[in-house]
Protein backbone atom coordinates (compact mmCIF):
# COMPACT_ATOMS: atom_id res chain seq x y z
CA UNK A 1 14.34 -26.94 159.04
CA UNK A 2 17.44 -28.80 160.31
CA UNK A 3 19.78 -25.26 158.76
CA UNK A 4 18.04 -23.41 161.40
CA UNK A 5 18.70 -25.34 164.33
CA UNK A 6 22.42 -25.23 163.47
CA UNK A 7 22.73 -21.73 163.20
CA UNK A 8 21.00 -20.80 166.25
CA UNK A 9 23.49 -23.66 167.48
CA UNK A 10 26.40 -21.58 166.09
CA UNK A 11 25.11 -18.32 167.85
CA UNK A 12 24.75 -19.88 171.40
CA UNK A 13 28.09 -21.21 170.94
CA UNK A 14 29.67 -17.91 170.16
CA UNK A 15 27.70 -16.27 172.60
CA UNK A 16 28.80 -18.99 175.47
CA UNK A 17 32.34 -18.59 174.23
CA UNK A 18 32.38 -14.73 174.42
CA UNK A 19 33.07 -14.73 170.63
CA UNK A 20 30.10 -12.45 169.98
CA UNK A 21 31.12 -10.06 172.37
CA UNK A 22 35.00 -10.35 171.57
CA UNK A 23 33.94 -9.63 168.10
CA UNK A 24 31.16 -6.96 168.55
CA UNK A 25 33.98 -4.85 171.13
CA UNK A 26 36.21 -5.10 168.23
CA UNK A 27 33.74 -3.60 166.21
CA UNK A 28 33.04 -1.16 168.01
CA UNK A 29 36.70 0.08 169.04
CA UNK A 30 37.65 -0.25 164.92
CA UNK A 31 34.44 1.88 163.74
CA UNK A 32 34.24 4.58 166.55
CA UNK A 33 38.39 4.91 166.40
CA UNK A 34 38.77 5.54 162.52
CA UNK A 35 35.26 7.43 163.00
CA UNK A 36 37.47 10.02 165.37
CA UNK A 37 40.63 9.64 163.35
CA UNK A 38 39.24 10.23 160.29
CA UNK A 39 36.74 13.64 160.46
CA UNK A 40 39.24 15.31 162.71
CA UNK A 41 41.71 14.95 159.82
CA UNK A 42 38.94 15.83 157.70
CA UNK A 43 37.94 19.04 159.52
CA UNK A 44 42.07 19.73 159.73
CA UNK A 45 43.47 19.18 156.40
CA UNK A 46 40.29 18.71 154.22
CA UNK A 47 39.83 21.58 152.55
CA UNK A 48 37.06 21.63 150.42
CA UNK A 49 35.27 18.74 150.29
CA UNK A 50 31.09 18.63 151.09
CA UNK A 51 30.53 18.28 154.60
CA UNK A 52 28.78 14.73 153.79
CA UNK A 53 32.29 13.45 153.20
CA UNK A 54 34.05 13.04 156.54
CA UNK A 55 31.32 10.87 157.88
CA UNK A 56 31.13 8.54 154.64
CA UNK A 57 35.11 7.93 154.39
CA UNK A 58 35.14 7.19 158.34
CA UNK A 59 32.41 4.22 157.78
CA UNK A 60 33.73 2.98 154.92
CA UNK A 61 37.19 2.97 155.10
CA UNK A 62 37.35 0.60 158.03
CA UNK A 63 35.01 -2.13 155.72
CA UNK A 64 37.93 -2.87 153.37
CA UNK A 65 40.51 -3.48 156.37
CA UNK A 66 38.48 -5.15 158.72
CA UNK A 67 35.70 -6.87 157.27
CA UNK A 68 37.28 -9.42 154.51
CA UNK A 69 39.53 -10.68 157.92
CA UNK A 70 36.52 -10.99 160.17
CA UNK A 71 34.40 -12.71 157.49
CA UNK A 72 36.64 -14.85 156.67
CA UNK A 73 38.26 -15.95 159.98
CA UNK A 74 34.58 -16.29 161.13
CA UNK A 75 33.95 -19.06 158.94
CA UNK A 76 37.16 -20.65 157.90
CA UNK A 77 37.48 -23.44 160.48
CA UNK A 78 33.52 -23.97 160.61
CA UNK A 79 33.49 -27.48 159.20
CA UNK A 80 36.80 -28.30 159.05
CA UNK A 81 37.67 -27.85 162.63
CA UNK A 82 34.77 -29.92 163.64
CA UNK A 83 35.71 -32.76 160.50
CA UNK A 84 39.39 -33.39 162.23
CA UNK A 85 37.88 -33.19 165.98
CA UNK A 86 35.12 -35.90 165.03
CA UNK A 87 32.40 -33.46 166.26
CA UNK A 88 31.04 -33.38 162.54
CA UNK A 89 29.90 -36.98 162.91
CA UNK A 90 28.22 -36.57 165.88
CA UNK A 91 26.51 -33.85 164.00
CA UNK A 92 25.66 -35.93 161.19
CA UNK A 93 24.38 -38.73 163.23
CA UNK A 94 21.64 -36.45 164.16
CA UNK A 95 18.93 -35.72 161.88
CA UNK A 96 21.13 -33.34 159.90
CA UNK A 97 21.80 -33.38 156.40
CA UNK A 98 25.11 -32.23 155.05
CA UNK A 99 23.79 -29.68 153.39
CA UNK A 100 21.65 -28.29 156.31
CA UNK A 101 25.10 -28.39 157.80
CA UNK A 102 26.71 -25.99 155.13
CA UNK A 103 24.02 -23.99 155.34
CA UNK A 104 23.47 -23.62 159.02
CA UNK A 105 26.98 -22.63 159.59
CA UNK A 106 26.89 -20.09 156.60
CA UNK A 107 23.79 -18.69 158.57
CA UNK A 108 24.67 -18.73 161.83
CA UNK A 109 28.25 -17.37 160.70
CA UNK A 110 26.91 -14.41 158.91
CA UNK A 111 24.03 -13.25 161.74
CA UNK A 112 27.15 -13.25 164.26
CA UNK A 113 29.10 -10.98 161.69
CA UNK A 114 26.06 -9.15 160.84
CA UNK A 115 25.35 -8.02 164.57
CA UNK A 116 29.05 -7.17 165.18
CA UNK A 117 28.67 -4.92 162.20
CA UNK A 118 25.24 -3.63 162.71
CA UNK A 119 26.57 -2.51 166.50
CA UNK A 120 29.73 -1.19 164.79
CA UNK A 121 27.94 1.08 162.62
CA UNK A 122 25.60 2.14 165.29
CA UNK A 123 28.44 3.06 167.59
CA UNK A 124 30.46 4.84 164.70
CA UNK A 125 27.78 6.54 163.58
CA UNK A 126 26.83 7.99 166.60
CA UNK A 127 30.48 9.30 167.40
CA UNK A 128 30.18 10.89 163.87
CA UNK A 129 27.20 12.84 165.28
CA UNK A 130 29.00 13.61 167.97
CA UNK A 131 31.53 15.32 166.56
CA UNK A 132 30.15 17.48 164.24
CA UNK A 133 30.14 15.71 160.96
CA UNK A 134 27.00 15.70 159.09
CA UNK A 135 25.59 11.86 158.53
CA UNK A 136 22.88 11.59 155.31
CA UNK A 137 20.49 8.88 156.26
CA UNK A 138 20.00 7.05 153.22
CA UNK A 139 23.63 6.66 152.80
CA UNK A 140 24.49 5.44 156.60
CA UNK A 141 21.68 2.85 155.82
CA UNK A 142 22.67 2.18 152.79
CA UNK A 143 25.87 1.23 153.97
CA UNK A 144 24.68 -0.84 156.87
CA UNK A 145 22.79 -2.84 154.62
CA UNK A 146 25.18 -3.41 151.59
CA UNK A 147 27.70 -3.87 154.96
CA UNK A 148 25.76 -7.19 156.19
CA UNK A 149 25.64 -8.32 152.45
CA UNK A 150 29.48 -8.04 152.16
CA UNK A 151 30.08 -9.48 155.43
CA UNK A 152 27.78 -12.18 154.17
CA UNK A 153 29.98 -12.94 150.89
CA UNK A 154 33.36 -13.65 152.80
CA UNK A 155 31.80 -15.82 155.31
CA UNK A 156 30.18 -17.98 152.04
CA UNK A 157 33.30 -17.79 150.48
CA UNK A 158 35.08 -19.01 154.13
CA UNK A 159 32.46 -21.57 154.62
CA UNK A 160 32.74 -22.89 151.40
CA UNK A 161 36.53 -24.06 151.94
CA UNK A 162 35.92 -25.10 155.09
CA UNK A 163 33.71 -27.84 153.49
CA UNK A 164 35.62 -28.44 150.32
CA UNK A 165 39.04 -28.92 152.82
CA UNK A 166 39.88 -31.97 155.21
CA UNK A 167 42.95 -30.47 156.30
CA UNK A 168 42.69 -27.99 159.00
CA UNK A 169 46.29 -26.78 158.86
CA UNK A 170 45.95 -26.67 155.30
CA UNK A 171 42.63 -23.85 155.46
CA UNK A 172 44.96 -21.62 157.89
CA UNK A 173 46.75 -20.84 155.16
CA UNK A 174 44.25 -20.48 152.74
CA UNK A 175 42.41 -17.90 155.08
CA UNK A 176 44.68 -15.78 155.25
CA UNK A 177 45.61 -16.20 151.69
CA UNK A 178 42.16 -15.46 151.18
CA UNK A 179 42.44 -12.12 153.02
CA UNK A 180 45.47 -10.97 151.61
CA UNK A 181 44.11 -11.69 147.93
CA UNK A 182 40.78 -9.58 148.47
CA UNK A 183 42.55 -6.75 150.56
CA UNK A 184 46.16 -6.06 149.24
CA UNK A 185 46.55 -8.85 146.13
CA UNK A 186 43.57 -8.86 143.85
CA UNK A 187 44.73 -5.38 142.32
CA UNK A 188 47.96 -6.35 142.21
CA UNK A 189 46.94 -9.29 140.01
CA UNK A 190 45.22 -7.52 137.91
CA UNK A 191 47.60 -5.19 137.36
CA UNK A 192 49.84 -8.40 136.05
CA UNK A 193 47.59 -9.58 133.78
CA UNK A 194 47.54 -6.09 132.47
CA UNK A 195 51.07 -6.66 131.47
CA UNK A 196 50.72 -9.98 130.00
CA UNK A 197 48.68 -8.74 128.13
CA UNK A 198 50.86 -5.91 126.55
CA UNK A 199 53.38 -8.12 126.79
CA UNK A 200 52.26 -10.23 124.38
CA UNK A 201 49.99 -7.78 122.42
CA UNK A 202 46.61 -9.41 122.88
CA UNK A 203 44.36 -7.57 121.82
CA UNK A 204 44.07 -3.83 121.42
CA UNK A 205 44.74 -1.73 123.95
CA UNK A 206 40.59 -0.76 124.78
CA UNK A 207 39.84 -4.64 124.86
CA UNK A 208 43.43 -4.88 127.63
CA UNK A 209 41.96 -2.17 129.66
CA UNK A 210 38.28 -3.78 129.46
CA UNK A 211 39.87 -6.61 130.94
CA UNK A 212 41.60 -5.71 133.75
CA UNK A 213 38.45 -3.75 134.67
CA UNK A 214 36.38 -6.35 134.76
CA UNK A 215 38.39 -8.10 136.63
CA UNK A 216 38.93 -5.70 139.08
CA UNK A 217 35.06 -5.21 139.24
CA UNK A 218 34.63 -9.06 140.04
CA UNK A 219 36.44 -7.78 143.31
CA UNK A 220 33.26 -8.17 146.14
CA UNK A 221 34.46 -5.17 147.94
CA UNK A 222 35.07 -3.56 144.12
CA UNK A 223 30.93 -4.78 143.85
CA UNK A 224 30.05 -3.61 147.25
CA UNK A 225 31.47 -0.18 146.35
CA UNK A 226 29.63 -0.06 142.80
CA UNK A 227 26.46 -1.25 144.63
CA UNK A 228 26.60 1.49 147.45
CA UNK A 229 27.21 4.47 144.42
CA UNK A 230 24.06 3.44 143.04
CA UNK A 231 22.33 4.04 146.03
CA UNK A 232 24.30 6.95 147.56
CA UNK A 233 22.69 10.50 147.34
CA UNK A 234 26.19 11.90 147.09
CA UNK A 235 27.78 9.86 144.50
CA UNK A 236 25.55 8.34 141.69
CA UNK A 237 27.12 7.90 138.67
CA UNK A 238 26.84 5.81 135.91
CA UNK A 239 29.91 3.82 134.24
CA UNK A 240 31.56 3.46 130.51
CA UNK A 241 30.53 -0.32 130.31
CA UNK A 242 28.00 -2.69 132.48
CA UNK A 243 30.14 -3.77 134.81
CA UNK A 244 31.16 -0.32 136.13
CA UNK A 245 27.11 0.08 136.60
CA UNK A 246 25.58 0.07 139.99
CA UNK A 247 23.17 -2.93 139.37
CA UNK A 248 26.49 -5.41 138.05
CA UNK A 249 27.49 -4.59 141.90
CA UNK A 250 24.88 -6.29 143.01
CA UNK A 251 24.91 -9.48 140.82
CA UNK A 252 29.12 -9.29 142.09
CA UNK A 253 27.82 -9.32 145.72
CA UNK A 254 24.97 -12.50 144.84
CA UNK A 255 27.61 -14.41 142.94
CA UNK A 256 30.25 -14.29 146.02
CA UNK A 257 27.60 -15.41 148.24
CA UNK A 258 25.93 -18.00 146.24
CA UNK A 259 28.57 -19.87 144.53
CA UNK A 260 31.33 -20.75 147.12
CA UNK A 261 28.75 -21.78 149.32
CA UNK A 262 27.35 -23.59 146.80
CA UNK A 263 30.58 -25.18 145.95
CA UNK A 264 30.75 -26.26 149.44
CA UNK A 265 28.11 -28.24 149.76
CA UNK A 266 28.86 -29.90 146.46
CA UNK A 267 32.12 -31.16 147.26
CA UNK A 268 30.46 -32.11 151.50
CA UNK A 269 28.13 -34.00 149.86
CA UNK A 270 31.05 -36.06 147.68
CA UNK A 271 33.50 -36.50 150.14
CA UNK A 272 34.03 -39.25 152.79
CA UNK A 273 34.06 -38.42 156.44
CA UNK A 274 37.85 -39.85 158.32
C-alpha cells in the first residue's frame, strides 16, 4: 500500500518541521480561548438559556473560523509545491503511483488536522469543565467526530487543487479564495442568486426559497451542522424538505470529501509532469 507510506511520510515531515506542534498549539490556544471567552459571556449576559448551551457554542463556534483555513492551508500546496520544486518526480520515480500520491497526501494531511483538532477539543473541553459549564457527552463526542470529518472535507477539497493546478502562485490565491467562499462568501452568493431569481421571476416564490436553501445546505460546514443536530441530545429536529434532514448532512460531508479528491487524481493522472 504505496498511499500509506506517503502519509506516514507526510506526518514525519510535519512532525520534523514542527508543523504538528505549530498547528496543535494553535489549536489549543483557539479552542481553550473562545472556550473562556465564550461561557463567561454566557454566565454574564445569557440569560436564560439551558446550561448545556455555553459549552456547545464555545466548541463550535471556533470550527467555522478556524477550521475551513487550517484544512485548507494544510493541503493546498501538497502537490503543487512539490510539482514546481521537482520533488514530485523523485516521488514518482519510486514505486508510487499517482494516485497513491493523491491519496497519501489527502491521508497524511487529514490525520495531522485530525490530531490538532482531537487535542483542541480535549484541551477546550476540559477548560469548559473547569469553569463551571456543564459538557453532555454524546454531544462533545459527537462533535469531535463530525469535527475530524469536516476537517477531512477541506483538506480533500485543498488536495484536490493542489493536483488539478501546476501553478503554485496560482493555488495561493485559490486557497484563500477557497476560505473566504466557505466562511464569509457562500451565503452571500446565495443570497444573489436569491435575487436573480426574483429578479427575473423564475419560478414561484416556494420553488426561489427551495433553492437558495439547498444551496446553502450544500455548504460542508451548513452539512456538518445538519449532521451534528441529528445526533445532538439538545437539538434534534427534523426539517421542511430532505435536505434540511440530519442524514442529507451526512451525504454533504461524503460528497466534499469524495469528489474533489476524486477530481484530483483524475486530472494527476492526465496531466504531464514539467
Amino acid at each position: 500500500m504505496s498511499w500509506s507510506v506517503i502519509a506516514k511520510k507526510e506526518l514525519r515531515d510535519a512532525s520534523r518541521s514542527r508543523r504538528l506542534f505549530a498547528l496543535i498549539v494553535t489549536f489549543v490556544l483557539f479552542f481553550a480561548g473562545a472556550a473562556f471567552v465564550i461561557i463567561k459571556v454566557m454566565n454574564t449576559f445569557g440569560g436564560n438559556v439551558s446550561p448545556e448551551t455555553p459549552a456547545i457554542l464555545s466548541l463550535t463556534i471556533p470550527l467555522g473560523i478556524f477550521l475551513p483555513a487550517v484544512g485548507i492551508f494544510s493541503g493546498y500546496r501538497s502537490i503543487v509545491g512539490e510539482r514546481e520544486s521537482g520533488s514530485l518526480k523523485l516521488l514518482l520515480s519510486l514505486p508510487h503511483s499517482r494516485t497513491d500520491v493523491v491519496l497519501g497526501k489527502f491521508l497524511g494531511r487529514t490525520a495531522l488536522v485530525g490530531s490538532a483538532t482531537l487535542i483542541g477539543f480535549l484541551v477546550g473541553g476540559i477548560v469548559t469543565v473547569a469553569l463551571g459549564a456543564e459538557l453532555p457527552i454524546v454531544d462533545y463526542l459527537s462533535l469531535i467526530v463530525l469535527s475530524v470529518v469536516l476537517g477531512a472535507a477541506f483538506v480533500s477539497i485543498s488536495v484536490g487543487f493542489s493536483a488539478s493546478i501546476r501553478s503554485e502562485d496560482l493555488i495561493v490565491f485559490i486557497g484563500f479564495g477557497l476560505v473566504l467562499l466557505f466562511t464569509m462568501l457562500w451565503g452571500v452568493l446565495t443570497s444573489l442568486i436569491g435575487m436573480l431569481l426574483r429578479r427575473y421571476d423564475l419560478g414561484s416564490q416556494t420553488f426561489q426559497a427551495d433553492i437558495v436553501s439547498f444551496i446553502r445546505a450544500l455548504n460542508p460546514q451548513r452539512g456538518f451542522n445538519s449532521a451534528y443536530s441529528s445526533l445532538s441530545m439538545l437539538n434534534n429536529t427534523s426539517g421542511d424538505v430532505f435536505w434540511q434532514e440530519g442524514w442529507f448532512g451526512f451525504i454533504v460531508l461524503a460528497f466534499w470529501i469524495v469528489v474533489p479528491l476524486a477530481f484530483g487524481m483524475w486530472r494527476f493522472n492526465r496531466t504531464e509532469l514539467t
